[in-house]
N, C-alpha and C. Protein backbone atom coordinates (compact mmCIF):
# COMPACT_ATOMS: atom_id res chain seq x y z
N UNK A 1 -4.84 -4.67 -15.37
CA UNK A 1 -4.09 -4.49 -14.17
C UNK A 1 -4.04 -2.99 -13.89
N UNK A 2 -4.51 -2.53 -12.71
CA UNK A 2 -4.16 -1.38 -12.17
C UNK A 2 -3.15 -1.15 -11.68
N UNK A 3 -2.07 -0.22 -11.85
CA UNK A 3 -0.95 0.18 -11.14
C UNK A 3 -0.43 1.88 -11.27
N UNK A 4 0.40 2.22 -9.97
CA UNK A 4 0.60 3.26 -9.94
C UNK A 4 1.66 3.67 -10.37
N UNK A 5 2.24 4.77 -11.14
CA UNK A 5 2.90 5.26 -11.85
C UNK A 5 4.43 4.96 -11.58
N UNK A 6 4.72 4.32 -11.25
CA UNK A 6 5.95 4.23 -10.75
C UNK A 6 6.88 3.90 -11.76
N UNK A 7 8.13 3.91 -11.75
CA UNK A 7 9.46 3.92 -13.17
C UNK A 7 9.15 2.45 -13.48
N UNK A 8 9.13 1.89 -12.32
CA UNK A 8 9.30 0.41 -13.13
C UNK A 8 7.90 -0.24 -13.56
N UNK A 9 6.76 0.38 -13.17
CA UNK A 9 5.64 0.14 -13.74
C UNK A 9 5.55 0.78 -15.36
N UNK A 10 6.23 1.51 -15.78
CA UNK A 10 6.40 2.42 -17.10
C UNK A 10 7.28 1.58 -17.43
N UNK A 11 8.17 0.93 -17.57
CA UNK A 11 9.52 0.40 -17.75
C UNK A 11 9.05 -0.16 -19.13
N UNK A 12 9.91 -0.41 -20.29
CA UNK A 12 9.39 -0.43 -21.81
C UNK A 12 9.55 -2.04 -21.44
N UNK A 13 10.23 -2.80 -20.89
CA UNK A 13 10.39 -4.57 -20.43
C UNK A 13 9.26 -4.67 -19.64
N UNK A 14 8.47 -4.38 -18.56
CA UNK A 14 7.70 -4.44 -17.99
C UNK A 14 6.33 -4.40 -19.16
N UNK A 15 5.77 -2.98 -19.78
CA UNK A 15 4.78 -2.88 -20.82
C UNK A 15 4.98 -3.88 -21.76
N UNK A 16 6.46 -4.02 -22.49
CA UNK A 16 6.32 -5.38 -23.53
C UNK A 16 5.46 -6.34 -23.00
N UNK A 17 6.58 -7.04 -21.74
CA UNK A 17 5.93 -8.49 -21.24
C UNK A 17 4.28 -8.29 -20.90
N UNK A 18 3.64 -7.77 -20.87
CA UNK A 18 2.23 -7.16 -19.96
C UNK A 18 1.30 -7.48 -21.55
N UNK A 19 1.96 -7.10 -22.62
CA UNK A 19 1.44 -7.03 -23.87
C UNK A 19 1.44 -8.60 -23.78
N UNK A 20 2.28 -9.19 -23.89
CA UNK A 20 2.49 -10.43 -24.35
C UNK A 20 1.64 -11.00 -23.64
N UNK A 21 1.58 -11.32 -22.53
CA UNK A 21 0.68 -11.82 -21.58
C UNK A 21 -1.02 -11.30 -21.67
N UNK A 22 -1.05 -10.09 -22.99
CA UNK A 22 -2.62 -10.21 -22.88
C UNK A 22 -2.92 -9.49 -22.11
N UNK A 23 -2.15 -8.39 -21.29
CA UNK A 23 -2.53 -7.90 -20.21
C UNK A 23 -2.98 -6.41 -20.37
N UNK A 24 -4.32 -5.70 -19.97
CA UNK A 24 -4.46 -4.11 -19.99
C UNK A 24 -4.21 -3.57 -19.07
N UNK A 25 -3.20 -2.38 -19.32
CA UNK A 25 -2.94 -2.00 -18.06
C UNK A 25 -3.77 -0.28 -17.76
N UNK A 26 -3.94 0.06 -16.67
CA UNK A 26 -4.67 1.23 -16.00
C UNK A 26 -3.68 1.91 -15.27
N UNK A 27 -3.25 3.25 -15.26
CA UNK A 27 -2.78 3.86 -14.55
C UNK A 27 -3.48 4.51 -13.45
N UNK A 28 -3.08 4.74 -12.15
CA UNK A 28 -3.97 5.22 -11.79
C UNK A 28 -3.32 6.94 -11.57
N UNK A 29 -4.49 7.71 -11.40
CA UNK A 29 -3.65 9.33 -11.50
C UNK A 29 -2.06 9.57 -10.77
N UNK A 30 -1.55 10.69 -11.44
CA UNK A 30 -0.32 10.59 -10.43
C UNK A 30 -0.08 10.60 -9.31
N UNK A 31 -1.03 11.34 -8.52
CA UNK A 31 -0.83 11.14 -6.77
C UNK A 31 -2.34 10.89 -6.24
N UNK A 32 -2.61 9.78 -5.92
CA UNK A 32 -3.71 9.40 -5.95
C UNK A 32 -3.57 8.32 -4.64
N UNK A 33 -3.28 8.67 -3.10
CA UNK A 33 -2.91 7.76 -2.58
C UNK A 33 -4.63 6.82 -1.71
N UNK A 34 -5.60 7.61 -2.05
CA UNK A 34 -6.67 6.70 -1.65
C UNK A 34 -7.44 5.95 -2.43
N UNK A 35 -6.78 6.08 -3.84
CA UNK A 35 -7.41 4.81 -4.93
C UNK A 35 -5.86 3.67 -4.78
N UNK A 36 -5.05 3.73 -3.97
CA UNK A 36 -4.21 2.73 -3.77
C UNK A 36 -3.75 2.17 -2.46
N UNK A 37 -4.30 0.55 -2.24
CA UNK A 37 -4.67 -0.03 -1.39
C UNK A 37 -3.26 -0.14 -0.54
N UNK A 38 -2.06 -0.02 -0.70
CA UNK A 38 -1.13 -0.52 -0.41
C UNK A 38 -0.80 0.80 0.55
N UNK A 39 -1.41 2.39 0.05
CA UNK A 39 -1.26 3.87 0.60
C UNK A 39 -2.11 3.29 1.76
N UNK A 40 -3.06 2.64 1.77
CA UNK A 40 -4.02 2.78 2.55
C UNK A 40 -3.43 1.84 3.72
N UNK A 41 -3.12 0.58 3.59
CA UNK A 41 -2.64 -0.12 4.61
C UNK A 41 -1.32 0.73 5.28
N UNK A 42 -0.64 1.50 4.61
CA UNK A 42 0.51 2.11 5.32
C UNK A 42 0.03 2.99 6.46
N UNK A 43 -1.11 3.48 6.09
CA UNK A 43 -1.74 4.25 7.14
C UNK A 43 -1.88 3.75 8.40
N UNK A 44 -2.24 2.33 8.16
CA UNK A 44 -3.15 2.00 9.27
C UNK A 44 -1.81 1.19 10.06
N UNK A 45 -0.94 1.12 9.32
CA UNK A 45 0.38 0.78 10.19
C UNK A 45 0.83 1.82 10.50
N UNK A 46 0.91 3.06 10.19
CA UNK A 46 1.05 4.44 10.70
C UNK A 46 0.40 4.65 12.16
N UNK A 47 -1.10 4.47 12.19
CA UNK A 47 -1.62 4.82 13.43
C UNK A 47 -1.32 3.87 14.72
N UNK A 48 -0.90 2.71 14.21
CA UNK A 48 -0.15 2.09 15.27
C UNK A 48 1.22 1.63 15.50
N UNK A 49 2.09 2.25 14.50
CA UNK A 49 3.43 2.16 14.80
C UNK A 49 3.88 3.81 15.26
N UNK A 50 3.78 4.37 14.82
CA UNK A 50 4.13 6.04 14.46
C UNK A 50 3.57 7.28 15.14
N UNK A 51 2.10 6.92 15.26
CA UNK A 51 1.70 8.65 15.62
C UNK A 51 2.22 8.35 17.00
N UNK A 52 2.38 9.86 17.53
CA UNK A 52 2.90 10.66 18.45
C UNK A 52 3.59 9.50 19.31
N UNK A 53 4.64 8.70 18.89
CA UNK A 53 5.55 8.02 19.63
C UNK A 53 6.66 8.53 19.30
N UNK A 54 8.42 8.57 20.15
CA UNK A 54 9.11 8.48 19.49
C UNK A 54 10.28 7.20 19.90
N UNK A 55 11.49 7.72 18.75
CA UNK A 55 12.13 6.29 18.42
C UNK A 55 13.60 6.77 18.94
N UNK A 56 13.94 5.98 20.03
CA UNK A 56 15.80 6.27 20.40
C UNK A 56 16.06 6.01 19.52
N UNK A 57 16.73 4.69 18.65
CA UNK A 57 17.01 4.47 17.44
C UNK A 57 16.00 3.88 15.93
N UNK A 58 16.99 4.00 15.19
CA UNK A 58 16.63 3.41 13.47
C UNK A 58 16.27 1.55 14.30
N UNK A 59 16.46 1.65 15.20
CA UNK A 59 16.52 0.03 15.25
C UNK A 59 15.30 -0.32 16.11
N UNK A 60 14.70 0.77 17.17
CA UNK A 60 13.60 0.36 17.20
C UNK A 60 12.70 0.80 16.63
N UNK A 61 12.69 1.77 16.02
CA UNK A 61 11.36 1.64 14.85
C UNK A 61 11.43 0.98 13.95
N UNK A 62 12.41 0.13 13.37
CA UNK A 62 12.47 -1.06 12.39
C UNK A 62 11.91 -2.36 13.45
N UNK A 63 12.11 -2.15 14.75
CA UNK A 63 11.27 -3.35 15.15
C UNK A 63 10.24 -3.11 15.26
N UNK A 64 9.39 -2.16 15.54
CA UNK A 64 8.44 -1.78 16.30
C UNK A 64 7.26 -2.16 14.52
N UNK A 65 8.00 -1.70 13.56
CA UNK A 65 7.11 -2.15 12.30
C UNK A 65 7.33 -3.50 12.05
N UNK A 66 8.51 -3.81 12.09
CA UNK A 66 8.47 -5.60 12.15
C UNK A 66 7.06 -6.49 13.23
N UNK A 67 7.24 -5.94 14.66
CA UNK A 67 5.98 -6.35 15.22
C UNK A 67 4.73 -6.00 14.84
N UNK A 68 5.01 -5.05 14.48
CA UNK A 68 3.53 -4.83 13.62
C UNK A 68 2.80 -5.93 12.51
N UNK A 69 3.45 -6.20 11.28
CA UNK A 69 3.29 -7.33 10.44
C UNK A 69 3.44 -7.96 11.07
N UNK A 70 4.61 -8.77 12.47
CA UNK A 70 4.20 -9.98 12.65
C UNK A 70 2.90 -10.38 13.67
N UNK A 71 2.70 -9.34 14.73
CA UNK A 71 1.84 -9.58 15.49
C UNK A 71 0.85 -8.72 15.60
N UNK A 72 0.73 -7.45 15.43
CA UNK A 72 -0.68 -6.87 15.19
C UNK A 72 -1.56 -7.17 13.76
N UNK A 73 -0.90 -7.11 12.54
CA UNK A 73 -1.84 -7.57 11.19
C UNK A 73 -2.28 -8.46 11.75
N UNK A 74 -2.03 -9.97 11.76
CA UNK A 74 -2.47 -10.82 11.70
C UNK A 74 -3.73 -11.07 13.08
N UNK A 75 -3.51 -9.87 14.00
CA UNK A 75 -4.95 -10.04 14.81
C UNK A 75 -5.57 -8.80 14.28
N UNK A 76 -5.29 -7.79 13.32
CA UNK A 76 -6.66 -7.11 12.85
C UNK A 76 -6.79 -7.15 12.07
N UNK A 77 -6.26 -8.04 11.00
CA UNK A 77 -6.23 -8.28 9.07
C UNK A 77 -7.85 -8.17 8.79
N UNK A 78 -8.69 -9.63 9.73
CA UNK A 78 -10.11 -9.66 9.57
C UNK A 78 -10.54 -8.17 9.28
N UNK A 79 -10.51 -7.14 10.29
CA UNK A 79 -10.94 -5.49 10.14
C UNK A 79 -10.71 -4.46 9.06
N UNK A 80 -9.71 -4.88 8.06
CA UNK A 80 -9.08 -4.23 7.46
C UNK A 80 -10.07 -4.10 6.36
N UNK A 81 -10.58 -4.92 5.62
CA UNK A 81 -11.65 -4.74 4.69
C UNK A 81 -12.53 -3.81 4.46
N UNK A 82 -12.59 -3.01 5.76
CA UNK A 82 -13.58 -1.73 5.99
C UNK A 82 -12.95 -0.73 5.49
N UNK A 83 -11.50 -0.72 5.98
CA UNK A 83 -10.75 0.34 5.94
C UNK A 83 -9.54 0.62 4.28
N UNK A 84 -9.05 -0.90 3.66
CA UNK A 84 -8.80 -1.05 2.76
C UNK A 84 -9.41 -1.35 1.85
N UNK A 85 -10.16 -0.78 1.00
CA UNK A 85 -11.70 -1.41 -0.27
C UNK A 85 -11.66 -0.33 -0.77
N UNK A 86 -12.05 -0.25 -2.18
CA UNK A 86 -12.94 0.60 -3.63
C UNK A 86 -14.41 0.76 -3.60
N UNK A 87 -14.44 1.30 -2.34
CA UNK A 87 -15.82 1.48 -1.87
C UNK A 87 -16.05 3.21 -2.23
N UNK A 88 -16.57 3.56 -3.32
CA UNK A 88 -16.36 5.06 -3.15
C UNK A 88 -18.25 5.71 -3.27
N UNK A 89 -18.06 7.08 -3.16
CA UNK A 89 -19.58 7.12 -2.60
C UNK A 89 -19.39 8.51 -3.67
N UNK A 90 -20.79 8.80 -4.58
CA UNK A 90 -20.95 9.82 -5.94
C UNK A 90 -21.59 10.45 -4.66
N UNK A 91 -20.99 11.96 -5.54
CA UNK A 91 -21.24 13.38 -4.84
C UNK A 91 -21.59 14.02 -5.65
């Protein structure tokens, strides 16, 4: 299992159970946000919730990302594969 450094990914209950289960785990470096897929989708909810808009309240930019997951992912999820993948290229 790959995961990023986070407290509760270190957590000595978390590593036990992971043992028990047989499980190897991978860290990935400490700030490493384009080997982690989850950095990467935030982005792309970034470029369509966030850049150069702004927000009267905390309440519509909590909707404006709510519409996002509910109604933009699900019409560009198909696209995302390009943009979210371990596709890396030797230099």
């Amino acid at each position: 299992m790959i995961l990023d450094q986070a407290p509760y990914h270190r957590a000595e209950a978390f590593i036990t159970k992971a043992k028990q289960l047989n499980m190897v785990i991978k860290y990935l470096p400490p700030y490493s946000p384009n080997l982690n897929p989850i950095e990467r989708l935030w982005k792309v909810m970034n470029e369509y919730v966030r850049n150069n808009r702004f927000f009267k309240s905390a309440k519509d930019f909590k909707d404006r990302i709510d519409g996002f997951f509910k109604k933009t992912l699900p019409k560009i999820g198909s696209t995302l594969s390009q943009r979210i993948n371990d596709t890396f290229q030797r230099v």
